[in-house]
Protein backbone atom coordinates (compact mmCIF):
# COMPACT_ATOMS: atom_id res chain seq x y z
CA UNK A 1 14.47 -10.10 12.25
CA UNK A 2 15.81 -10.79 8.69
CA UNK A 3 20.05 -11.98 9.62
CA UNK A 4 20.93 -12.77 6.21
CA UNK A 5 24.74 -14.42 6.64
CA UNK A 6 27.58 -12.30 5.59
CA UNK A 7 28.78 -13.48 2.28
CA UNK A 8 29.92 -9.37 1.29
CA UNK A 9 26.60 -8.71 -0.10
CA UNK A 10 26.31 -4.65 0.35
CA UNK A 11 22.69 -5.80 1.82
CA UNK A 12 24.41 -7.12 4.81
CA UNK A 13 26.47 -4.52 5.85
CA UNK A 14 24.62 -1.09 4.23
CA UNK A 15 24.80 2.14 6.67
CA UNK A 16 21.39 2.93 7.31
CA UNK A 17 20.97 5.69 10.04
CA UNK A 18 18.53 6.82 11.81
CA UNK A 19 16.33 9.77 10.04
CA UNK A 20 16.57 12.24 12.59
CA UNK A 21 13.94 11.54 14.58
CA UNK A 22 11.66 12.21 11.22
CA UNK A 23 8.51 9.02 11.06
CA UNK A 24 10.27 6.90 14.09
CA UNK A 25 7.53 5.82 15.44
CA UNK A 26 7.31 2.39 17.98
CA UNK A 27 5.29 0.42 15.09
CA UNK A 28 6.23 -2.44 17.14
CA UNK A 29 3.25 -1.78 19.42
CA UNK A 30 0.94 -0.64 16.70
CA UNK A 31 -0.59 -0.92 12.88
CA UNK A 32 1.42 0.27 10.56
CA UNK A 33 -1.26 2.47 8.22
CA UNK A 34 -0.76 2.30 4.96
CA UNK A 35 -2.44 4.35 1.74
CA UNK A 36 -2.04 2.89 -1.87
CA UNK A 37 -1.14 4.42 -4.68
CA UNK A 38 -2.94 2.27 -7.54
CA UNK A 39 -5.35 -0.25 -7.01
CA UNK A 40 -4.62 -3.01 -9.50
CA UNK A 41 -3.60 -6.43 -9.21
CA UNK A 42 -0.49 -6.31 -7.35
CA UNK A 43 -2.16 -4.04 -5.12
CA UNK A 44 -4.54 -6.09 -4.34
CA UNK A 45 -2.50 -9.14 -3.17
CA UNK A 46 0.17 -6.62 -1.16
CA UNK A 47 -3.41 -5.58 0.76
CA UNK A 48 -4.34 -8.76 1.15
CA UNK A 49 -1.19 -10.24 1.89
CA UNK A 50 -1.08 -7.15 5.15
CA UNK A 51 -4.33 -8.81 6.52
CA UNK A 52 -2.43 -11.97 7.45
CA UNK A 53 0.27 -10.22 9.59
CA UNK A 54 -1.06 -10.36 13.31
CA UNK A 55 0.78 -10.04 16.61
CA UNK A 56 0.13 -12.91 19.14
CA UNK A 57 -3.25 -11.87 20.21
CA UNK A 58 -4.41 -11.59 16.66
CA UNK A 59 -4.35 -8.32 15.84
CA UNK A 60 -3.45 -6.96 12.92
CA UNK A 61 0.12 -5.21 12.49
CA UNK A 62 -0.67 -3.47 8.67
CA UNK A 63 -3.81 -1.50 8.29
CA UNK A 64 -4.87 0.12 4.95
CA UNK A 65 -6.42 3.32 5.22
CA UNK A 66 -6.60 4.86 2.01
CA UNK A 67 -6.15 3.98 -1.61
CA UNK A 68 -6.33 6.49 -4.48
CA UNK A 69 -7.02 6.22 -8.14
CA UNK A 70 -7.41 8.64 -10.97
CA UNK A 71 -10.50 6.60 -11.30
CA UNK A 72 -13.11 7.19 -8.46
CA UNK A 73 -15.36 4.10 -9.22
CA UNK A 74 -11.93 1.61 -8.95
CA UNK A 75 -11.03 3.54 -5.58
CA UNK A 76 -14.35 2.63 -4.22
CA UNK A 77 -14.25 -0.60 -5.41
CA UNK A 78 -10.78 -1.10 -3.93
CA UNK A 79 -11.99 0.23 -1.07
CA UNK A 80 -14.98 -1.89 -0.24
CA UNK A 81 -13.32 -5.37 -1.19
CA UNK A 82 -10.64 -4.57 1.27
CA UNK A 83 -12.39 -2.66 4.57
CA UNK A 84 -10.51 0.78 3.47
CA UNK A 85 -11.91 3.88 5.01
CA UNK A 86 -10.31 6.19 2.31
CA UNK A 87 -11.11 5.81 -1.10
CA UNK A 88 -10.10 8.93 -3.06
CA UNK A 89 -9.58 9.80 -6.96
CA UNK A 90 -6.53 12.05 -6.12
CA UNK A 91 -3.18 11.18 -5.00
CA UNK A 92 -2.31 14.29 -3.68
CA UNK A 93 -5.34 13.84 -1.17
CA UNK A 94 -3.94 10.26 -0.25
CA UNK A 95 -0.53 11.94 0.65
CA UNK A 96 -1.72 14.61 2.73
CA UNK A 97 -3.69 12.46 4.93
CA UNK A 98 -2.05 12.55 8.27
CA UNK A 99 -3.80 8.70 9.17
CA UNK A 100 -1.36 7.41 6.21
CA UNK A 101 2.26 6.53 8.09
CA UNK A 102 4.02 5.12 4.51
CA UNK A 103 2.29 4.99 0.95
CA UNK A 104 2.73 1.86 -1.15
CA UNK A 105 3.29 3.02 -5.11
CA UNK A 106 1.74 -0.26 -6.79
CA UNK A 107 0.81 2.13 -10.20
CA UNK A 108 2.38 0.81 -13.46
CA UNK A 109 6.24 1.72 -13.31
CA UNK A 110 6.19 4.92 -16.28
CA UNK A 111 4.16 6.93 -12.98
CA UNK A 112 6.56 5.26 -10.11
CA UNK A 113 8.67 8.42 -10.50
CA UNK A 114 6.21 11.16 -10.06
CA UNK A 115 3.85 9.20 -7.26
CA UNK A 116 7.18 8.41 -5.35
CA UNK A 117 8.17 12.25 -5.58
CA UNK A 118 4.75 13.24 -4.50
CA UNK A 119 4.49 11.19 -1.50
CA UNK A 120 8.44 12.49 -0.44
CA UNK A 121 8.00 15.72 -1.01
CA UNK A 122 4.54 15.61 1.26
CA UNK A 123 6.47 13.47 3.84
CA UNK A 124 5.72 10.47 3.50
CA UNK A 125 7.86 7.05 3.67
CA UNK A 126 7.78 5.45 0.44
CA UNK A 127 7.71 1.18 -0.55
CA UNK A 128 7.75 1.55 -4.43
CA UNK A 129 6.77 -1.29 -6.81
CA UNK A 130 9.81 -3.11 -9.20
CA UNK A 131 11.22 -1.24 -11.35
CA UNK A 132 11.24 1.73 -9.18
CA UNK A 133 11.65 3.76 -12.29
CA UNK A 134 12.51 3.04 -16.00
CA UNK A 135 16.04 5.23 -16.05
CA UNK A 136 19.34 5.02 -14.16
CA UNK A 137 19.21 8.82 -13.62
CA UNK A 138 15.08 8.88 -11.97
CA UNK A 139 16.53 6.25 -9.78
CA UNK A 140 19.26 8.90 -8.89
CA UNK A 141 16.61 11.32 -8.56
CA UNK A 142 14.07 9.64 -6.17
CA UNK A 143 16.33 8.14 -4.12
CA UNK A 144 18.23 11.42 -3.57
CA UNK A 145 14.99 12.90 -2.68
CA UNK A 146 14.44 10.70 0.02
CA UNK A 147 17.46 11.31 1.45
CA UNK A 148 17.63 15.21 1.17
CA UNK A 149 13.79 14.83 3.33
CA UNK A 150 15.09 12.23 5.77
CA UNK A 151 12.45 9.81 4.59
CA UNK A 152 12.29 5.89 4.22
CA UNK A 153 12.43 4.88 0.83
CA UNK A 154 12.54 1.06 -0.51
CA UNK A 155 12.30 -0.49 -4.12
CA UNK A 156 9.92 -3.48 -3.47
CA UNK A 157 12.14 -6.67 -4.78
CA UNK A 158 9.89 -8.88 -2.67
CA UNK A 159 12.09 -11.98 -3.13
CA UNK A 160 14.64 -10.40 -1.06
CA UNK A 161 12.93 -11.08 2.05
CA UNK A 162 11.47 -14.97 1.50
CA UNK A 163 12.56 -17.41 3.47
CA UNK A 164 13.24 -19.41 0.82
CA UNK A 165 16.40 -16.66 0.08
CA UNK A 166 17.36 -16.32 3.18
CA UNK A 167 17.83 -20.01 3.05
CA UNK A 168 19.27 -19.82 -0.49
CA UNK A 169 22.28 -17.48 1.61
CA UNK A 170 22.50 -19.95 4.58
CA UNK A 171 23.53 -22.50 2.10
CA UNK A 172 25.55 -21.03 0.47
CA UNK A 173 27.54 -19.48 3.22
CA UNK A 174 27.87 -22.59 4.96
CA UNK A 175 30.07 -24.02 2.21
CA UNK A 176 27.99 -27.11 1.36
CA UNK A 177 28.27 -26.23 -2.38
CA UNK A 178 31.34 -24.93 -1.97
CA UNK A 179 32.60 -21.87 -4.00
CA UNK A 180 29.71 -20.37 -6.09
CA UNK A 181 30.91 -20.12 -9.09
CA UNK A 182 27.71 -20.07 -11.70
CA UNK A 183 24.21 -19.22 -11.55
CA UNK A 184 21.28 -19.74 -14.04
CA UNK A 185 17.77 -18.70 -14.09
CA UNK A 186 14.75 -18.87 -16.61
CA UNK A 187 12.23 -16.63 -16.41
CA UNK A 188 9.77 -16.64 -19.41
CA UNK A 189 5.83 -16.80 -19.84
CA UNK A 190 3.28 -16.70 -22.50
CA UNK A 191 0.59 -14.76 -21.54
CA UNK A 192 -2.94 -15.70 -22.85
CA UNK A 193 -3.78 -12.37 -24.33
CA UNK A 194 -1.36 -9.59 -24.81
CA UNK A 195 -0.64 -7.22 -21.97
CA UNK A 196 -0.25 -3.15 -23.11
CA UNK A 197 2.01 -3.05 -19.98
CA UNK A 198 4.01 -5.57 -21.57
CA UNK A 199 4.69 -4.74 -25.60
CA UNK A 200 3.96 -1.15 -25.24
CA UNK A 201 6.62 1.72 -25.12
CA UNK A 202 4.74 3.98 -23.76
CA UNK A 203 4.07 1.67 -21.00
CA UNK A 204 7.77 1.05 -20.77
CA UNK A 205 6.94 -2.55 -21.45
CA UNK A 206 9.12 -5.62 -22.37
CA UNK A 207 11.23 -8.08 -20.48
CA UNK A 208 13.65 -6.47 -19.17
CA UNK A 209 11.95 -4.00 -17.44
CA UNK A 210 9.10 -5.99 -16.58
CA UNK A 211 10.79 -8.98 -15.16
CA UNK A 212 14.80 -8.75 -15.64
CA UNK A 213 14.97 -7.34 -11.87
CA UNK A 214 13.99 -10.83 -10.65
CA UNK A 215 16.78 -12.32 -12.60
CA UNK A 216 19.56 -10.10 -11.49
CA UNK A 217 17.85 -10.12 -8.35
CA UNK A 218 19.41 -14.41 -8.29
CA UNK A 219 22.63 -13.34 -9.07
CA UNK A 220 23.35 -10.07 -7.16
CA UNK A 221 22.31 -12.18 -4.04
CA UNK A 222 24.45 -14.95 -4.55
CA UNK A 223 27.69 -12.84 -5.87
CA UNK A 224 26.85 -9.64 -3.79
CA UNK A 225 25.77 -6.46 -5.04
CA UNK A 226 28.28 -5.39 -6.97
CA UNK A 227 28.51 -4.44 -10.66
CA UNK A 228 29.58 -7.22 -13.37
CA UNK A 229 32.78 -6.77 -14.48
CA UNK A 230 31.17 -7.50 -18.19
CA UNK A 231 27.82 -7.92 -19.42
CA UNK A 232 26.82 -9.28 -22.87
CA UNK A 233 22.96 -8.96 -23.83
CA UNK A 234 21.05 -10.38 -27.24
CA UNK A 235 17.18 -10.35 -27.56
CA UNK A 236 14.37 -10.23 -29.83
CA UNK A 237 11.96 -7.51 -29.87
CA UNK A 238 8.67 -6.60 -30.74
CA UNK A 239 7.65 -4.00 -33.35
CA UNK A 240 6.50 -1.37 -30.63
CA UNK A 241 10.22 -1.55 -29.81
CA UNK A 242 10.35 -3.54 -26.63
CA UNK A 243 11.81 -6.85 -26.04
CA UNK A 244 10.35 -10.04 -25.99
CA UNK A 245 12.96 -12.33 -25.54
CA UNK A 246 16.51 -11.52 -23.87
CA UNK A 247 19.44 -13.38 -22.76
CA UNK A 248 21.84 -11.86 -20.20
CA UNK A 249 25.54 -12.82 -19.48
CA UNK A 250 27.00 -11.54 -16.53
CA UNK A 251 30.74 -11.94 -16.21
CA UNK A 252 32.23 -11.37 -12.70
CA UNK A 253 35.12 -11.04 -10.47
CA UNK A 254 37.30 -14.13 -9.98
CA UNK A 255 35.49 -16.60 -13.04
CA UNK A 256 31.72 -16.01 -11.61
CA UNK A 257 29.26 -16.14 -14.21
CA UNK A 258 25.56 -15.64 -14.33
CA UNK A 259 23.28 -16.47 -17.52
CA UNK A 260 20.26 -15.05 -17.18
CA UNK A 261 17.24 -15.88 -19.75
CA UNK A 262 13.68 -14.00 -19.59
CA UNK A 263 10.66 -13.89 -21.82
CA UNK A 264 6.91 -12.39 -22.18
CA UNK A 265 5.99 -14.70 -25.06
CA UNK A 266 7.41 -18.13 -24.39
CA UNK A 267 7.40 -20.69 -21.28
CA UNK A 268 10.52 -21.10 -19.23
CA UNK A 269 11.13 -23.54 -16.68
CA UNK A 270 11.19 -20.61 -14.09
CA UNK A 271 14.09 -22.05 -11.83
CA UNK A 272 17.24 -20.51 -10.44
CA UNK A 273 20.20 -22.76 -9.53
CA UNK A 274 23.55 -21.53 -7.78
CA UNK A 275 26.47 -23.90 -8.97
CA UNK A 276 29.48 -24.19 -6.52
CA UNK A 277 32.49 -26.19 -6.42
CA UNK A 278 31.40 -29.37 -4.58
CA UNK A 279 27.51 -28.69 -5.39
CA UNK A 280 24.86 -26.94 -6.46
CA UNK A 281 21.36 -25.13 -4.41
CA UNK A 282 18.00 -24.89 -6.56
CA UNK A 283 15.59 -22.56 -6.32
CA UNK A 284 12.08 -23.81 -7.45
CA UNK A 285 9.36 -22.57 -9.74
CA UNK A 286 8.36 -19.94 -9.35
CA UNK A 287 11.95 -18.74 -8.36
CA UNK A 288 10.81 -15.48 -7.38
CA UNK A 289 8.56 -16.40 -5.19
CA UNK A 290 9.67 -19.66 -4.40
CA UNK A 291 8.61 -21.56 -1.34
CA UNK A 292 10.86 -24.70 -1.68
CA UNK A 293 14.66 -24.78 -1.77
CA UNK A 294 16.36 -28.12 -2.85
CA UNK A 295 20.31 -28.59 -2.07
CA UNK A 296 22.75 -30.86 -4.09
CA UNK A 297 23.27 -33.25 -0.90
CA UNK A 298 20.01 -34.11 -0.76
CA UNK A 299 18.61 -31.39 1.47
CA UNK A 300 14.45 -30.22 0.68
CA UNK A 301 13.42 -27.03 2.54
CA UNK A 302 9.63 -26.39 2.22
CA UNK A 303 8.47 -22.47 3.49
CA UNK A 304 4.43 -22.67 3.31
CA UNK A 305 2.91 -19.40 3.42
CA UNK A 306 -0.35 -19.11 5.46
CA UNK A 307 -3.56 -18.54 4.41
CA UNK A 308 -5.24 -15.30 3.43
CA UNK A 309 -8.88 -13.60 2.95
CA UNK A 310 -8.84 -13.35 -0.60
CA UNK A 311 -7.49 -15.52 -3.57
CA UNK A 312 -4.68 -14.12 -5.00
CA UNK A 313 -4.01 -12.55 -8.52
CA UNK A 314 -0.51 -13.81 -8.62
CA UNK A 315 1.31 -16.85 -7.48
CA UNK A 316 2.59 -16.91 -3.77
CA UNK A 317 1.54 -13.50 -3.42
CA UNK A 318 1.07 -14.21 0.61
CA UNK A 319 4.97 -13.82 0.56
CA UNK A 320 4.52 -9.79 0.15
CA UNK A 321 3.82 -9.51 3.76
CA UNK A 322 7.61 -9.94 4.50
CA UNK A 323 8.99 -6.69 2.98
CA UNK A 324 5.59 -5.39 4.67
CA UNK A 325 7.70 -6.32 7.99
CA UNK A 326 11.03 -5.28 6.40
CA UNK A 327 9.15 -1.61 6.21
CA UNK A 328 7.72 -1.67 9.55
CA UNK A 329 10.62 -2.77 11.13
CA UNK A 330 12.88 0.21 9.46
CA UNK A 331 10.68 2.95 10.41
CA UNK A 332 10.07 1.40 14.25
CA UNK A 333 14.11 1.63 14.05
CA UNK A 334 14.11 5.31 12.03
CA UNK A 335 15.99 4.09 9.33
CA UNK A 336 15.96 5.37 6.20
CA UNK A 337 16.34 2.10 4.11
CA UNK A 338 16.17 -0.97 4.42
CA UNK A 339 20.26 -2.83 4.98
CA UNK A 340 18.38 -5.86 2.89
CA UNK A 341 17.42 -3.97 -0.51
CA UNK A 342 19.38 -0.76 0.68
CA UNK A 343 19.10 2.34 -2.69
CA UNK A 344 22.61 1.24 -3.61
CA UNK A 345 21.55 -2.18 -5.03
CA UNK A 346 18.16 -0.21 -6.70
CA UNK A 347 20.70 1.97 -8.42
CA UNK A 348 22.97 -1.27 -9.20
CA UNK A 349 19.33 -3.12 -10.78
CA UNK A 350 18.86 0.31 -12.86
CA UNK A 351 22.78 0.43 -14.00
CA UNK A 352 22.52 -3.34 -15.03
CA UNK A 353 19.35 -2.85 -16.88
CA UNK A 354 20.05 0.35 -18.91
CA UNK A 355 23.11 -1.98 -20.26
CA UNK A 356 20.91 -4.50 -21.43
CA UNK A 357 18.20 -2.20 -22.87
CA UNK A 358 21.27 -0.07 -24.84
CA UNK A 359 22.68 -3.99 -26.40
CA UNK A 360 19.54 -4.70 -27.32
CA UNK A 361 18.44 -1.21 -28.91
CA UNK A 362 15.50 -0.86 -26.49
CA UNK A 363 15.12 3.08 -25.68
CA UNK A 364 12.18 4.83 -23.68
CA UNK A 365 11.08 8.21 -23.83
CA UNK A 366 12.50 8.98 -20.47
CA UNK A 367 16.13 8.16 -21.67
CA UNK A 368 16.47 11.42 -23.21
CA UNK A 369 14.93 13.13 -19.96
């Protein structure tokens, strides 16, 4: 369903067995039910982006049948915009609901730890929002959990699964740009009004946690998941603490190089180009959840995504449906993750990031956890 070509990424070739028998169930022929942990904004465009995944005759292949909040009156609200049966003010009662097949964390990332944990340890599959946690060691953590229960567990880097990556791949393993050698991507915005979530330490906010993944996410893809041989990191940062402004370079085996730029208080193009040899493959605004691909020979590859019930909150959103079908795939096949964003390249995003954070002087409270 998603061939990505082999180019040694670790997502190609990851061991993912079978759970023992634990959640395989033929989701082929049915909905997938799903209960959500957190109803804010990205939770609202991963539920609406489920309502637009239908087999031939139209039905629909992701259900949501619960979502939980520590605030009732947002779990009702949730609830009613989006045809949810469920709408409950405790987690724990989300988790023990025996409709709910997988639970979809979408709370801010400081709680990803403990409402990952909770739905695991109540056996439940698990598709956990970016950053899956804030430390190297809680990444450790959940995913070993997961593992010792014999449960699916994915970090959700949506990009991973667009068509407009997979394409990025083809292109790249078909040797039209040759040998890729460099990549460079921009992501920076200025938001309107200031976002706690974003300058707060408390709220594990900045750049780098907030949107580095999608950067590495360019260059792990097109170099394979492995770790940089060297990685040099600068950045401004706000007086909570957190950065504002960071620029990553990523030095690689045999001359590869990635320069990575983000921001949360100034515009950036918001493009990712892979230079090769002979050519280069772009990635267009918004790279991370691009829709167009454009190739050095002249080559435009447009990926529309259809339409959907509700307006979105963020750009493209309708693109979350395909790790939706990266999750129901993996438990139809008892898998425990996913060979596409498999834990080893979750605990390679951490790794990179707690490098960045220490050159720059950003620390969190759960660093000394």
């Amino acid at each position: 369903l998603f061939f990505l070509p082999s180019i040694g990424l670790a997502l190609c070739v990851a061991d993912s067995e079978p759970s023992s028998g634990k959640r395989h169930i033929p989701y082929s022929a049915m909905a997938l039910r799903w209960g959500i942990i957190g109803p804010g904004k990205i939770s609202h465009d991963f539920a609406t982006a489920l309502a637009t995944i239908v087999n031939d005759s139209g039905e629909r292949l992701h259900k949501v049948v619960a979502v939980a909040s520590s605030s009732a009156e947002r779990a009702k609200e949730f609830a009613t915009k989006h045809g949810i049966e469920h709408a409950l003010s405790s987690y724990e009662e989300l988790v023990k609901l025996s409709e709910v097949d997988v639970v979809y964390v979408g709370s801010l990332h400081p709680n990803h730890v403990e409402h990952s944990r909770l739905a695991l340890n109540h056996g439940k599959p698990v598709l956990c929002e970016k950053p899956m946690t804030v430390t190297s060691k809680e990444a450790r953590e959940v995913c070993a959990l997961a593992k010792s229960k014999g449960l699916f567990f994915m970090e959700a880097v949506w990009s991973r699964f667009l068509p407009a990556y997979r394409y990025m791949l083809e292109v790249i393993q078909s040797g039209v740009i040759g040998e890729a050698r460099v990549v460079q991507v921009s992501f920076g915005f200025n938001p309107v009004e200031k976002v706690d979530r974003l300058i707060k330490k408390e709220k594990a906010g900045g750049a780098t946690l907030d949107i580095g993944i999608y950067v590495l996410n360019v260059a792990l893809m097109a170099f394979g998941d492995n770790m940089p041989e060297k990685i040099n990191a600068s950045g401004y940062l706000y007086d909570t603490g957190v950065d504002h402004t960071t620029s990553m370079t990523l030095l690689f085996s045999e001359e590869r190089l990635a320069s990575l730029n983000i921001s949360v208080n100034t515009a950036y193009p918001n493009e990712a180009y892979i230079l090769g040899s002979k050519g280069w493959v772009k990635i267009a605004a918004p790279f991370w959840c691009s829709t167009r691909v454009e190739v050095s020979d002249g080559t435009v590859k447009e990926f529309p995504l259809p339409d959907a019930p509700f307006p979105f909150v963020f750009p493209n959103s309708c693109g979350l449906r395909f790790e939706a079908e990266e999750v129901r795939r993996c438990l139809s096949e008892g898998l425990k993750e996913s060979r596409i964003m498999p834990h080893s390249t979750s605990l390679l995003f951490q790794d990179i990031l707690a490098e960045v954070r220490k050159q720059i002087g950003v620390t969190m409270p759960q660093d000394s956890q």
